[in-house]
Protein backbone atom coordinates (compact mmCIF):
# COMPACT_ATOMS: atom_id res chain seq x y z
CA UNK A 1 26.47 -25.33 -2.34
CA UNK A 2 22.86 -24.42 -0.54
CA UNK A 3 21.28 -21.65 -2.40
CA UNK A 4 19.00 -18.92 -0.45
CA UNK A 5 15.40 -19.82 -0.89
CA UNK A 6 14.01 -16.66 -0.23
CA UNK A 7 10.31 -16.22 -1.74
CA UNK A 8 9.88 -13.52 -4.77
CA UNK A 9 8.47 -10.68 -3.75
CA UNK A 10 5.23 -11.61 -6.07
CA UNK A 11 4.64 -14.12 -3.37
CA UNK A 12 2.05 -13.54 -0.43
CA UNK A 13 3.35 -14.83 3.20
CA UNK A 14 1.36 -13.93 5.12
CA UNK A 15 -2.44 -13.84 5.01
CA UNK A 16 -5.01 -12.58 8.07
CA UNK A 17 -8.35 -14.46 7.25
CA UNK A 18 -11.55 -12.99 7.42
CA UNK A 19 -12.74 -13.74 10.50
CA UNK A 20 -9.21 -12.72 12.34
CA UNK A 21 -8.40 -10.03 14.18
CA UNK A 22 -4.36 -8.66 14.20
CA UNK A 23 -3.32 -6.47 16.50
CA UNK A 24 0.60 -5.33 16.30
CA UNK A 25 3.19 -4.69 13.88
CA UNK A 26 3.59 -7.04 11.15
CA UNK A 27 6.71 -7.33 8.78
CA UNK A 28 7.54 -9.58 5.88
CA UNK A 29 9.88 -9.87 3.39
CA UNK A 30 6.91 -11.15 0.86
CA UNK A 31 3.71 -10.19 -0.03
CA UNK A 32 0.89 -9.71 2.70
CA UNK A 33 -2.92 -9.96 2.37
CA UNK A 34 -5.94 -8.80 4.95
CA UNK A 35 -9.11 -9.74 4.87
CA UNK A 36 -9.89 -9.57 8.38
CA UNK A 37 -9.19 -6.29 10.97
CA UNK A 38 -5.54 -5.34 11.35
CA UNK A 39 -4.34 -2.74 14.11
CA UNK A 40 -0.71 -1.77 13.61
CA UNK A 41 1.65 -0.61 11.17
CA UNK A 42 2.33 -2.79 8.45
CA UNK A 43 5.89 -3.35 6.47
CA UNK A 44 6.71 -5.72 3.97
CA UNK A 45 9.19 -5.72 1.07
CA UNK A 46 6.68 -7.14 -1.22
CA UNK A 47 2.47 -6.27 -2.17
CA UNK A 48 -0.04 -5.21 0.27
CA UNK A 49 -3.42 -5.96 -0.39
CA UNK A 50 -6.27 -4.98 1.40
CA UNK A 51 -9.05 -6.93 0.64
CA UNK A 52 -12.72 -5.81 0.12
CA UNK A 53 -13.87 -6.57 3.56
CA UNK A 54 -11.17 -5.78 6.05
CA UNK A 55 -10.61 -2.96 7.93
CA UNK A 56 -6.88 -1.66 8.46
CA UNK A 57 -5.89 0.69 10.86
CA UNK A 58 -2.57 0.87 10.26
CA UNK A 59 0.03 2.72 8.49
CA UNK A 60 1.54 0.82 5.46
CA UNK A 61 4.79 0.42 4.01
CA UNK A 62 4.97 -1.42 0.83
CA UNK A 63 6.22 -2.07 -2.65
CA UNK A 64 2.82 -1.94 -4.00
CA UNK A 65 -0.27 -1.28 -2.14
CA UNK A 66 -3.99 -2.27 -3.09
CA UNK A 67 -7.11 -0.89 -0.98
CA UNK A 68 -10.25 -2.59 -1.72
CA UNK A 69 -11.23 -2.55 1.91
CA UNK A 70 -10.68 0.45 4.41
CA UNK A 71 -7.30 2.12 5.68
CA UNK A 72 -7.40 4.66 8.30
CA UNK A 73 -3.59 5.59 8.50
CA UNK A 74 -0.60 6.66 6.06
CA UNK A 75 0.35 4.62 3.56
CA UNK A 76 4.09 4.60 1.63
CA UNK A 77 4.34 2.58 -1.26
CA UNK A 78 7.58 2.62 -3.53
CA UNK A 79 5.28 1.74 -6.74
CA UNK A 80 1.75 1.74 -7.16
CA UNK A 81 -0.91 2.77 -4.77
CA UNK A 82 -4.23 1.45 -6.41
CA UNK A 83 -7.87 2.36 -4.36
CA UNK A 84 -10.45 0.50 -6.04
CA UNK A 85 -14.13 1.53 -6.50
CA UNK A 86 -14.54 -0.18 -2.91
CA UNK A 87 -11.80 0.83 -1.49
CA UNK A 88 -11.27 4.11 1.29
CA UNK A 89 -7.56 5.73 2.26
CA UNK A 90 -8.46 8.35 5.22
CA UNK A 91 -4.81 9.12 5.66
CA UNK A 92 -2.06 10.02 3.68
CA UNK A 93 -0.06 8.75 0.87
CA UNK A 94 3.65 9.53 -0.65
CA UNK A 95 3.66 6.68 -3.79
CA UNK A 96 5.42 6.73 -7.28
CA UNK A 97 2.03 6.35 -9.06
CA UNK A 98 -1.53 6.78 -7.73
CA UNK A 99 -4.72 4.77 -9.01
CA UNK A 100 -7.76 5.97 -7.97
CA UNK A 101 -10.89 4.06 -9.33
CA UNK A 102 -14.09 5.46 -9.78
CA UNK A 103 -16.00 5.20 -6.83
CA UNK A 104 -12.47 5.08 -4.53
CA UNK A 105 -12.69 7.22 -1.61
CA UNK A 106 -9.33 9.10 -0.36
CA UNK A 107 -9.06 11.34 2.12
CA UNK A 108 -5.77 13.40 2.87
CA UNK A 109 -2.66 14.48 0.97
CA UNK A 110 -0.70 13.01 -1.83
CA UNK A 111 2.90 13.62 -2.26
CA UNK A 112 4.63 12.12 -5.34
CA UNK A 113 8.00 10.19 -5.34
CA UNK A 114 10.18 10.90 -8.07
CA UNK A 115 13.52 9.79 -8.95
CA UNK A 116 14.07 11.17 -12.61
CA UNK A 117 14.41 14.51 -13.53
CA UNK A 118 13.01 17.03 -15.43
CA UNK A 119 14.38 17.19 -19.77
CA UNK A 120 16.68 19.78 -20.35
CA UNK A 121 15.33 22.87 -20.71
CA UNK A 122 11.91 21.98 -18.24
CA UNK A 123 11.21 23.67 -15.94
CA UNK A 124 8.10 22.27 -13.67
CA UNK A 125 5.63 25.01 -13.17
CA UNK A 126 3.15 25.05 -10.04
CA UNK A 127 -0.70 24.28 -11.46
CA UNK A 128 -3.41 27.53 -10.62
């Protein structure tokens, strides 16, 4: 029997080098990596990363997204949304967990997923 050999989701497929300019949509069911300039929206099943000195305007759907570069569009990640200390997101963002490192610039509005609820007798209260 031939098994599927399709690549873990850790794995990055795709990879636009630092000299390269992307323009269009880009899908993947791995990983994906800029370091160059990407224009258009971005969707892959695994990790984005975008690296220190790319440029990405685009909106991103990931599993996990890392900005160490710029983003100028919305980004969805299912897990983490990490902006390091060189990193910008002028957009906006609806993520499970958001890492913002001192230094990280972000410009727009969060919205949390959430797929658990509340222990019995919670009750979430709006913050002042």
């Amino acid at each position: 029997m031939l098994k599927s050999k399709k690549p873990p989701l850790e794995h990055t497929d795709t990879l636009i080098g630092k000299d390269s300019v992307m323009e269009g949509k880009i899908r993947s069911q791995a990983g994906i990596r800029i370091e160059g300039q990407m224009k258009g929206d971005i969707d892959c099943e695994g990790d984005c990363i975008i690296g220190e000195s790319s440029v990405a305007e685009s909106n991103i759907r990931a599993r996990n997204v890392s900005i160490a570069g710029k983003v100028i569009g919305d980004v969805h990640a299912s897990g983490t949304l990490s902006i390091l200390s060189s990193g910008t997101l002028i957009g906006n963002c609806r993520v499970k967990m958001l890492v913002i490192e001192e230094g990280g610039i972000f410009h727009g509005q969060s919205h949390m997923l959430d797929n658990t609820q509340l222990p019995a007798g919670k009750t979430s209260q709006p913050v002042a």
